[in-house]
Protein backbone atom coordinates (compact mmCIF):
# COMPACT_ATOMS: atom_id res chain seq x y z
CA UNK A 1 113.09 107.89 114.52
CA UNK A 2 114.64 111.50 113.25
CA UNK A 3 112.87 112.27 109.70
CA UNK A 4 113.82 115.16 107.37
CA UNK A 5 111.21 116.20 105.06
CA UNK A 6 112.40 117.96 101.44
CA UNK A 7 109.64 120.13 100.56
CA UNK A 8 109.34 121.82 97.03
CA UNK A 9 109.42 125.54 96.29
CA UNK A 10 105.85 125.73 96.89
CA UNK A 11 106.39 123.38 100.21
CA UNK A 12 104.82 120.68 99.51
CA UNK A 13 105.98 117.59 100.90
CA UNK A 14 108.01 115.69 98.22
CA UNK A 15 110.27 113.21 99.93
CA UNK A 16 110.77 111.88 103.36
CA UNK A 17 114.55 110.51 104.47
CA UNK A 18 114.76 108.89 107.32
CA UNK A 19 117.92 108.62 109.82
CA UNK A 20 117.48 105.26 109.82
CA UNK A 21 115.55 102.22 107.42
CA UNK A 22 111.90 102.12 108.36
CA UNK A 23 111.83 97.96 108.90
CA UNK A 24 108.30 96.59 108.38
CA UNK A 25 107.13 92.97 109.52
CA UNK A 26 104.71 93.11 106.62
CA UNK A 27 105.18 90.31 104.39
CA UNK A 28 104.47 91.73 101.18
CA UNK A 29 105.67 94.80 99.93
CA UNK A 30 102.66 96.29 99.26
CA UNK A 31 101.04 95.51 102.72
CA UNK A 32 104.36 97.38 104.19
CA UNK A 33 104.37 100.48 102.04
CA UNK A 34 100.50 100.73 103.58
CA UNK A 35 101.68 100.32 107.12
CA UNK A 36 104.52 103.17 106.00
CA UNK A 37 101.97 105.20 104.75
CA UNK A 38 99.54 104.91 107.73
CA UNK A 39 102.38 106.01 109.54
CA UNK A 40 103.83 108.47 108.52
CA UNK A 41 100.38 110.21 106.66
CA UNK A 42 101.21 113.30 108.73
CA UNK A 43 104.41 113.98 107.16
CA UNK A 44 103.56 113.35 104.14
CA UNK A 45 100.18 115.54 103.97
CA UNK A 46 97.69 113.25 103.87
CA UNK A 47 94.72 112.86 106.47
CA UNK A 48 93.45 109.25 107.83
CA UNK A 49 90.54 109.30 105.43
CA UNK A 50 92.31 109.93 102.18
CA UNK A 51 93.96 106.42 102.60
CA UNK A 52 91.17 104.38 103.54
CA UNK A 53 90.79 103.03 99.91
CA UNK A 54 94.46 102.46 99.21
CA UNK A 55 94.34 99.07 98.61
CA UNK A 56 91.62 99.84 95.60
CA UNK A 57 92.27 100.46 91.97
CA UNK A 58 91.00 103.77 90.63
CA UNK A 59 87.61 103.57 89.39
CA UNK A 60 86.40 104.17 85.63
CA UNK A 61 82.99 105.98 86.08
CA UNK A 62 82.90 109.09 89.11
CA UNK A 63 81.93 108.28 92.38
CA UNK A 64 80.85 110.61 95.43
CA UNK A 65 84.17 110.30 96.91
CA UNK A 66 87.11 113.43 97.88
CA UNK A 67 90.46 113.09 98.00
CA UNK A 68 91.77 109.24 98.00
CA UNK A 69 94.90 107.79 97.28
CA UNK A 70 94.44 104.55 95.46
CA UNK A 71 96.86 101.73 94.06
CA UNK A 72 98.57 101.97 90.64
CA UNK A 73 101.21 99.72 90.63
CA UNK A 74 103.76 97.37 92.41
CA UNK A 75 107.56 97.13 90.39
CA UNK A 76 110.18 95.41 91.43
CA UNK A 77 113.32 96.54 90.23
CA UNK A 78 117.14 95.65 91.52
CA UNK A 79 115.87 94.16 94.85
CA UNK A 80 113.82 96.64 95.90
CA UNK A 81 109.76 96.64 95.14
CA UNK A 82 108.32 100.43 94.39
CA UNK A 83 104.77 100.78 95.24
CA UNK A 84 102.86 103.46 93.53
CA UNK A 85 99.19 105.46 94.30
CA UNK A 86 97.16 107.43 92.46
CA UNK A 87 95.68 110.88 93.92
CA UNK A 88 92.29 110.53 92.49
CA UNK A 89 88.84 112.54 93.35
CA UNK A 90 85.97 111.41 92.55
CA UNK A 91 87.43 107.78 92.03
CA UNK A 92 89.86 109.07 88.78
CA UNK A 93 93.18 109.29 88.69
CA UNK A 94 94.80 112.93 88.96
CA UNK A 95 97.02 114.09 86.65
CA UNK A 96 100.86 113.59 87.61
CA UNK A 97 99.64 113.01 91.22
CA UNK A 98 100.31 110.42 93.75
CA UNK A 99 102.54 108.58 96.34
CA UNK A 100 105.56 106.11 95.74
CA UNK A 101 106.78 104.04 98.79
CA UNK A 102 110.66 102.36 97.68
C-alpha cells in the first residue's frame, strides 16, 4: 500500500493519505484505529513503546513514565468514528498534542 506523508514546515509528520482505504477486521472502531496505529507507528513518528498504553486514559497525578500516547476520546460523527490520543509524559496530557485516527 503507496502512502504519502504531509509533513509541516518544521517536518513533522502531520497527516498520512493513503492510495487506497486501510480496511481493518477490528470490530470496534477504537480497536481498529490501534491496529492502524501499530501499523503504521513508523510513519507517523512514534516508536513501539510510546503506544503500549494507548488503550489507557491519561493519569491525574505524574507517573515515571516518557513519552505515551494515551486515549482521549471516541466521536462519531456522519458515519465515520474519530478516535483521539493524548501525547502525555509523565502520565499528563500535553498541550495541543496527540494522534486522531478517522
Amino acid at each position: 500500500m503507496h502512502t504519502k506523508v504531509r509533513l509541516d514546515s518544521q517536518q513533522v509528520p502531520r497527516d498520512l493519505i493513503h492510495e487506497r482505504h486501510f480496511v481493518s477486521g477490528a470490530r470496534t472502531a477504537r480497536r481498529a484505529a490501534q491496529e492502524y496505529l501499530a501499523r503504521f507507528r513508523d510513519l507517523i513518528g512514534t516508536k513501539a513503546e510510546e503506544l503500549n498504553n494507548r488503550s489507557r486514559r491519561p493519569e491525574s497525578d505524574l507517573i515515571d513514565a516518557g513519552i505515551e500516547y494515551r486515549f482521549y476520546a471516541e466521536k462519531p460523527q456522519f458515519g465515520t468514528t474519530s478516535v483521539a490520543y493524548y501525547q502525555t509524559v509523565f502520565g499528563l496530557p500535553v498541550w495541543e498534542a496527540g494522534l486522531q485516527s478517522t
